[in-house]
Structures are given as structure tokens and as C-alpha cells.
Protein backbone atom coordinates (compact mmCIF):
# COMPACT_ATOMS: atom_id res chain seq x y z
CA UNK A 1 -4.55 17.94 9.48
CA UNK A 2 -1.41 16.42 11.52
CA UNK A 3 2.24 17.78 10.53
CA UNK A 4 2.63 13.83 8.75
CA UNK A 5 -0.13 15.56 5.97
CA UNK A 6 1.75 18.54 5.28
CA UNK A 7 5.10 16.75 4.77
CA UNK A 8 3.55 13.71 2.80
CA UNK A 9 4.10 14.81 -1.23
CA UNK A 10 1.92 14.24 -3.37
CA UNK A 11 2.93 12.21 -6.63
CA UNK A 12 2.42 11.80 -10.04
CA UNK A 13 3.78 8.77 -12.73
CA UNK A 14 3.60 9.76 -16.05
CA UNK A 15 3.67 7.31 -19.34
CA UNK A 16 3.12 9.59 -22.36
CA UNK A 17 4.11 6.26 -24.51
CA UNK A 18 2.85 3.66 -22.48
CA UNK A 19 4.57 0.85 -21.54
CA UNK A 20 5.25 -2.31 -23.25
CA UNK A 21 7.36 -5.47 -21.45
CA UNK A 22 8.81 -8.33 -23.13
CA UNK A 23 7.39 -6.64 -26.56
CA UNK A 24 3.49 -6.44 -25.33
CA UNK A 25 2.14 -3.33 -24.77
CA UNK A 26 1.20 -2.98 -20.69
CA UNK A 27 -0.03 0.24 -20.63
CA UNK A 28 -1.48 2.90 -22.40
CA UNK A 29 -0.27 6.33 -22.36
CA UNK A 30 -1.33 7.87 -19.26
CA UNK A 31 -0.67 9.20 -15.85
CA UNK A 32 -1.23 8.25 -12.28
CA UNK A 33 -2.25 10.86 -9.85
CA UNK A 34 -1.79 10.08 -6.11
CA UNK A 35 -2.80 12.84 -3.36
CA UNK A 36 -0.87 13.96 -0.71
CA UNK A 37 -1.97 12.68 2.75
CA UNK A 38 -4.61 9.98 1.65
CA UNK A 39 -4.97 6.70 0.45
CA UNK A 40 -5.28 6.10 -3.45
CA UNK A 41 -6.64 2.23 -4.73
CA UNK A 42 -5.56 0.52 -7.52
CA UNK A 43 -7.72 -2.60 -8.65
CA UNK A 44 -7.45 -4.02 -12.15
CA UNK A 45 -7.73 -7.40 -13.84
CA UNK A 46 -4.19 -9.65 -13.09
CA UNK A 47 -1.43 -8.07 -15.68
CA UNK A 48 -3.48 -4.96 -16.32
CA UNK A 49 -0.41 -3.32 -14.58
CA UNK A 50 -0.81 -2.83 -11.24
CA UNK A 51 1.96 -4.15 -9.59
CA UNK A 52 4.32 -2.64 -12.47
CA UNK A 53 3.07 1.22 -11.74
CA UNK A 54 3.78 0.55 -8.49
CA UNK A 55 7.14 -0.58 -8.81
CA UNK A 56 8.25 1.95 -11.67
CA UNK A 57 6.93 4.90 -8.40
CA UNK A 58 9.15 2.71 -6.03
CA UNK A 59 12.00 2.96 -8.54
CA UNK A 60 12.32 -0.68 -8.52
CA UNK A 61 11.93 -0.40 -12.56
CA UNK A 62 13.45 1.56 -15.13
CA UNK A 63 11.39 4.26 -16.56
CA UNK A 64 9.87 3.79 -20.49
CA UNK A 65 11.11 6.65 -22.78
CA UNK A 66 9.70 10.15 -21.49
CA UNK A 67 8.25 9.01 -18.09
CA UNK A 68 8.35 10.59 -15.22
CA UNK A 69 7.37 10.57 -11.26
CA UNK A 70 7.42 13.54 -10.32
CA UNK A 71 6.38 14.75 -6.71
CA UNK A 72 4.21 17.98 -5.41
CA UNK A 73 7.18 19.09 -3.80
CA UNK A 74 9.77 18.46 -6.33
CA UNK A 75 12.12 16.24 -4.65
CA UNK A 76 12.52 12.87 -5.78
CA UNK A 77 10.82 10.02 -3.65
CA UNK A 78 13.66 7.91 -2.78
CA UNK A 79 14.60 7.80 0.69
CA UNK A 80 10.92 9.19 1.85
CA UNK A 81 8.78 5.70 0.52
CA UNK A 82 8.20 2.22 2.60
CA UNK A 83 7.44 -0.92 0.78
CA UNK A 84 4.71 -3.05 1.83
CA UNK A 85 4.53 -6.18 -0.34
CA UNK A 86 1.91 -9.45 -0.91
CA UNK A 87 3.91 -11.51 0.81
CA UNK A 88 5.42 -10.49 4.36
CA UNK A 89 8.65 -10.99 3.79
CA UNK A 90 10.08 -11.40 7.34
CA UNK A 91 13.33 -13.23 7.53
CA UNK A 92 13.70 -15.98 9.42
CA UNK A 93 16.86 -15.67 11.53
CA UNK A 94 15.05 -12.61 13.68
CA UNK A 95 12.31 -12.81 15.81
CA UNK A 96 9.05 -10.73 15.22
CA UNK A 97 11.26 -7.26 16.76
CA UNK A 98 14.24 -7.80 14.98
CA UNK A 99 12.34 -7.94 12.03
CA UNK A 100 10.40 -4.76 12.95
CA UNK A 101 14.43 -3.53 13.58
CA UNK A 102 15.39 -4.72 10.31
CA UNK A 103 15.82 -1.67 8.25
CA UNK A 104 17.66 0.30 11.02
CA UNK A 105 19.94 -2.75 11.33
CA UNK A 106 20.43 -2.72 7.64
CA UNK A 107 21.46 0.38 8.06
CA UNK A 108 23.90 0.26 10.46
CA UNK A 109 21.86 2.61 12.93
CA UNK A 110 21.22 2.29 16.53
CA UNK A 111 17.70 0.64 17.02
CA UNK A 112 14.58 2.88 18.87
CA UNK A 113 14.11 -1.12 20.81
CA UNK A 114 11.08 1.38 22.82
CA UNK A 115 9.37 2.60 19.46
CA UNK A 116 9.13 -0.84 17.67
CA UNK A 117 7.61 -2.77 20.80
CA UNK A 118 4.83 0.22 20.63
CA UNK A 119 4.19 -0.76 16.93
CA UNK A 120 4.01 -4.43 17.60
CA UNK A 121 1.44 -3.03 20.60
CA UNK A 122 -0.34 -1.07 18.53
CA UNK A 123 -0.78 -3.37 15.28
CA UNK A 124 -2.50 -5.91 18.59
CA UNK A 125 0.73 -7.93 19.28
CA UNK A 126 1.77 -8.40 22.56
CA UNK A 127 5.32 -8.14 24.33
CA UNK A 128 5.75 -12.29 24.40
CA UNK A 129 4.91 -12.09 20.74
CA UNK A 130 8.27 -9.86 19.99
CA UNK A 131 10.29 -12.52 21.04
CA UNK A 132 8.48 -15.34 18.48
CA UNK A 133 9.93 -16.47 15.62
CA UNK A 134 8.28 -15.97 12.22
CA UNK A 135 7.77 -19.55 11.90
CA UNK A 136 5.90 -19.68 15.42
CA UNK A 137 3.39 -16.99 14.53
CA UNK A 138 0.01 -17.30 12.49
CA UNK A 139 -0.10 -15.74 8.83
CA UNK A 140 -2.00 -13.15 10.01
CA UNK A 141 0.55 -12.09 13.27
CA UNK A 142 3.24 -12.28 10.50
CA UNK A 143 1.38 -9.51 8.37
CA UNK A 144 0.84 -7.33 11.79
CA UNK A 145 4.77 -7.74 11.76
CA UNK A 146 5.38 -6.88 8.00
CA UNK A 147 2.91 -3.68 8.78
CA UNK A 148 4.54 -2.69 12.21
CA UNK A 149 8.16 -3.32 9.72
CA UNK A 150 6.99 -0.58 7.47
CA UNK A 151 5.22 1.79 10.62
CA UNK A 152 9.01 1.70 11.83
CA UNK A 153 9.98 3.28 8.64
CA UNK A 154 7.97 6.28 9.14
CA UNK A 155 8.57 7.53 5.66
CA UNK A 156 5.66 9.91 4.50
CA UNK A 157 4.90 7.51 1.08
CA UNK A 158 4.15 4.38 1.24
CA UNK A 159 3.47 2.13 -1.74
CA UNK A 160 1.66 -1.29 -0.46
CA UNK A 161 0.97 -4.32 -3.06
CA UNK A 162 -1.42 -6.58 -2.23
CA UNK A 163 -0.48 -6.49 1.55
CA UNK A 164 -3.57 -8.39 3.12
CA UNK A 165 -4.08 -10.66 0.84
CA UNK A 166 -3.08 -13.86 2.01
CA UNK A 167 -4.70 -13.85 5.26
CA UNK A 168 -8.33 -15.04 5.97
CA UNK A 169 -11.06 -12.48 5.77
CA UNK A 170 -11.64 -11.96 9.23
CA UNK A 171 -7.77 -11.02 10.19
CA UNK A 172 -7.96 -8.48 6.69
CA UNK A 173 -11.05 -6.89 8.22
CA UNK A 174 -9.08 -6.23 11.25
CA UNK A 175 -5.69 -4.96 9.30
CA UNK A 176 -7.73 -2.42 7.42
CA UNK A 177 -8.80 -1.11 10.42
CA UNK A 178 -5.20 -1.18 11.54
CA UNK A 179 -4.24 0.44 8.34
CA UNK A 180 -6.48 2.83 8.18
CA UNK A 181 -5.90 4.31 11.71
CA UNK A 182 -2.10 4.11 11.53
CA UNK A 183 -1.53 5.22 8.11
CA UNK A 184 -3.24 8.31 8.39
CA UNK A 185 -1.68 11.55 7.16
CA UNK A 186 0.60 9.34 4.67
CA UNK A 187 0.56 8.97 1.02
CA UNK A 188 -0.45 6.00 0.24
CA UNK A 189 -0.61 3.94 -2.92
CA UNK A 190 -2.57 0.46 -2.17
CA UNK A 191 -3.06 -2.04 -4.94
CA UNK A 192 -5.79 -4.40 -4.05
CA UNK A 193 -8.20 -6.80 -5.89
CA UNK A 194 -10.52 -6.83 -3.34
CA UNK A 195 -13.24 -3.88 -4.26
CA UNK A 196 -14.54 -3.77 -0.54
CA UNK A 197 -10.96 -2.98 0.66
CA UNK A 198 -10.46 -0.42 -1.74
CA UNK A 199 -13.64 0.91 -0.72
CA UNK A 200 -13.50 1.26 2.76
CA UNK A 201 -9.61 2.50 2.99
CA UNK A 202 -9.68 4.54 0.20
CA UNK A 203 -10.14 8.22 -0.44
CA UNK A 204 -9.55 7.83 -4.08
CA UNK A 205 -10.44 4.96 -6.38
CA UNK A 206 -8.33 4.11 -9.66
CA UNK A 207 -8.82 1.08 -12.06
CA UNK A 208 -6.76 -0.08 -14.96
CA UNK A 209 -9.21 -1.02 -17.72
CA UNK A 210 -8.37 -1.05 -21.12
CA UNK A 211 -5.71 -3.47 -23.44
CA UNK A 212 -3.37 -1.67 -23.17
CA UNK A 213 -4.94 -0.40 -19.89
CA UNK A 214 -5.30 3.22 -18.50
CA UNK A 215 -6.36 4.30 -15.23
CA UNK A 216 -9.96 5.26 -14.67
CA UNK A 217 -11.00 7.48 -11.50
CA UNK A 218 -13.93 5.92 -9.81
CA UNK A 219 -16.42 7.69 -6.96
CA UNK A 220 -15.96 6.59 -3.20
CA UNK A 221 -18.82 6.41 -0.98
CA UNK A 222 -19.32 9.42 1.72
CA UNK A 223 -17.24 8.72 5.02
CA UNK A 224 -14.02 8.48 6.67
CA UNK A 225 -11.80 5.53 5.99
CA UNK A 226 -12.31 2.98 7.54
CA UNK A 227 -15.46 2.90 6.25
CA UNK A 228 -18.33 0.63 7.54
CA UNK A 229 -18.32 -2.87 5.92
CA UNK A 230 -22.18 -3.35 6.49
CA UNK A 231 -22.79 0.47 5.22
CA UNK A 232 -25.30 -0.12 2.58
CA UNK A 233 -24.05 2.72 0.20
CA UNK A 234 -20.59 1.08 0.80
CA UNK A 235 -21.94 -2.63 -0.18
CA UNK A 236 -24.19 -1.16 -3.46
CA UNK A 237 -20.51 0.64 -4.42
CA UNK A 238 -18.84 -2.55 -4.71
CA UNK A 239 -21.48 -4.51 -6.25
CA UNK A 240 -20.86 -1.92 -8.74
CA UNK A 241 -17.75 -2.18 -8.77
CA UNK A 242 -17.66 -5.80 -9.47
CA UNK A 243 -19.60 -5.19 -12.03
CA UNK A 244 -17.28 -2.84 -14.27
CA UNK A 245 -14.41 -5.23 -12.77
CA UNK A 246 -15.96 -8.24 -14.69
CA UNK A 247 -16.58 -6.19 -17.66
């Protein structure tokens, strides 16, 4: 277990009256486990919630009357969380480093130029690509930026929404493996609606089911994330999946 592990919290988002938004109940009373050093997945039918669990974690929401996050080490979780969100979100007056650069620049603190070159290496960029505008790279070098972007952060939590999603398969195959690899050790909350992703990055399995919905703990096949896509207990868990997602 690296030293990341042992200083990644745990967390835990509690709703003991639900949530309801613009009058309509969202959510059912419940609460939202997520480990400390893996990779939790959150699928659910569009408005079950997702997105909104995520955000009330990130503190991007008020809390509903009586909830709570509360962490395994009791300290709150601002300051030690990166974003990742659908869309990459680069801006377009940096290139592909001084977007990776972009927090510490918000910040006012010196840049680690060394460190975010590595990440762009290491997410399969290469040193000409730094120096590319957002507009001159392909969707899926632009998510290998927004990834790198929230690497630099090295926070121990990191809450992702949908982060692959609007690339073509082949380029999400490869950021899973990406993810997988350099996210290890962190707490990680992914929302996905892809079952296969959730299934071969995650070490825990949650879906929202239910009007108002609730989460429900699924199995995960045997294995390490990044699990085999062509694993056949891997393909008969999503088929499975699918299954209770259409129900």
C-alpha cells in the first residue's frame, strides 16, 4: 500500500431527508460510502442524481437539512479534492502546459514547469504537444490534458464526472488504463454511464435506482483495476448490469 493510500480519507455523504430540487424529490434518504484508497462507481439513469452527490461531496452545493460529508479522518475535504469534469474544460488562452499549470497559476504559486511535462509524458503526450493550443489538439489529447490538469493537483480525493465520455471508444479504453494506473492509492469517486468502465476501474460499484433514488452496492468481478475488457466474467457482469440499468 503506497504512503498516497494511507493519507487518502475515506468519505461518507449522508441525506437522512433526501433531497428534493426545484420542489421534486432527487433522492431518497440515504448515504454514500466511498473507501479510502480505491475507486468507487456511480451509474444511474440521467437525473437519478449522480452528478448532484457528487457536487454536494465537492461542496459545490449546499447541503439539505441534516446532511453531512463527513471524512474517515475527520477533517473536512476542502483543499484535499481535484475536480475532473465531462467536459475538459481547458481554457483557451494557454497552451496544453499552461493549462496543466493552471491551478498553481491561479494560485499565485511558482509552477513545478519539470513535474507537469512528466504528466503530459506520462498521460502519452509528447514535449511538442505542451506547446499546442487546445484548439490544435484532438478531443481525446484535450482529455489527456484535463487528466494530467487534475494529476498536477495531487490532492488525495478526487471526484471525476463523466470524464471520458466524449471521446471515441478506443481513446476511453486507453484513458482508463491511464486512470487506473495513475490514480492509484487515491480516493476516487467516478460517475459513469458506461457499465464496462465502471467495471473495469472500479473496486466498488454503486447505482442510484429508485424515484426518489438510493444507492445500491453492486459486486465487481475478481481482479485488479484495470480489469480486462475481453475477461469473460467482466463482459457477463455488465450484461448484467445493463440489465438492472434498463430495469
Amino acid at each position: 500500500m503506497s504512503a498516497l493510500s494511507l493519507s487518502a480519507p475515506g468519505f461518507r455523504i449522508t441525506l437522512p431527508q433526501g433531497l428534493s430540487l426545484g420542489g421534486a424529490a432527487v433522492l431518497a434518504p440515504c448515504a454514500l460510502a466511498v473507501p479510502a484508497g480505491r475507486i468507487t462507481a456511480l451509474l444511474g439513469a440521467s437525473g437519478a442524481g449522480k452528478s448532484t452527490l457528487v457536487r454536494l461531496a465537492a461542496g459545490l452545493l449546499p447541503l439539505p437539512p441534516g446532511g453531512t460529508v463527513e471524512t474517515s479522518d475527520n477533517r473536512p475535504l476542502k483543499g484535499r479534492l481535484a475536480w475532473m469534469a465531462q467536459q475538459d474544460l481547458l481554457v483557451p488562452w494557454k497552451d496544453a502546459l499552461g493549462n496543466v499549470l493552471l491551478g498553481a497559476h491561479l494560485r499565485g504559486h511558482k509552477p513545478d514547469i519539470g513535474r507537469a511535462l512528466d504528466l503530459l509524458r506520462q498521460v502519452g503526450l509528447i514535449e511538442a504537444d505542451a506547446a499546442k493550443s487546445p484548439a490544435q489538439l484532438s478531443g481525446g489529447m484535450r482529455q489527456r490534458v484535463a487528466l494530467a490538469r487534475t494529476l498536477m493537483e495531487d490532492r488525495p480525493v478526487v471526484l471525476m464526472d463523466e470524464p471520458f465520455s466524449a471521446v471515441d471508444a478506443p481513446t476511453r479504453h486507453r484513458l482508463q488504463e491511464l486512470a487506473a494506473r495513475l490514480l492509484a492509492g487515491r480516493t476516487v469517486l467516478l460517475v459513469t454511464h458506461d457499465p464496462l468502465e465502471a467495471l473495469r476501474l472500479a473496486d466498488r460499484i454503486l447505482v442510484l435506482q429508485g424515484r426518489p433514488a438510493a444507492p445500491m452496492e453492486l459486486s465487481v468481478p475478481a481482479g485488479t483495476p484495470p480489469r480486462p475488457a475481453r475477461d469473460p466474467a467482466l463482459l457477463a457482469a455488465q450484461a448484467e448490469l445493463l440489465e438492472r440499468l434498463a430495469a
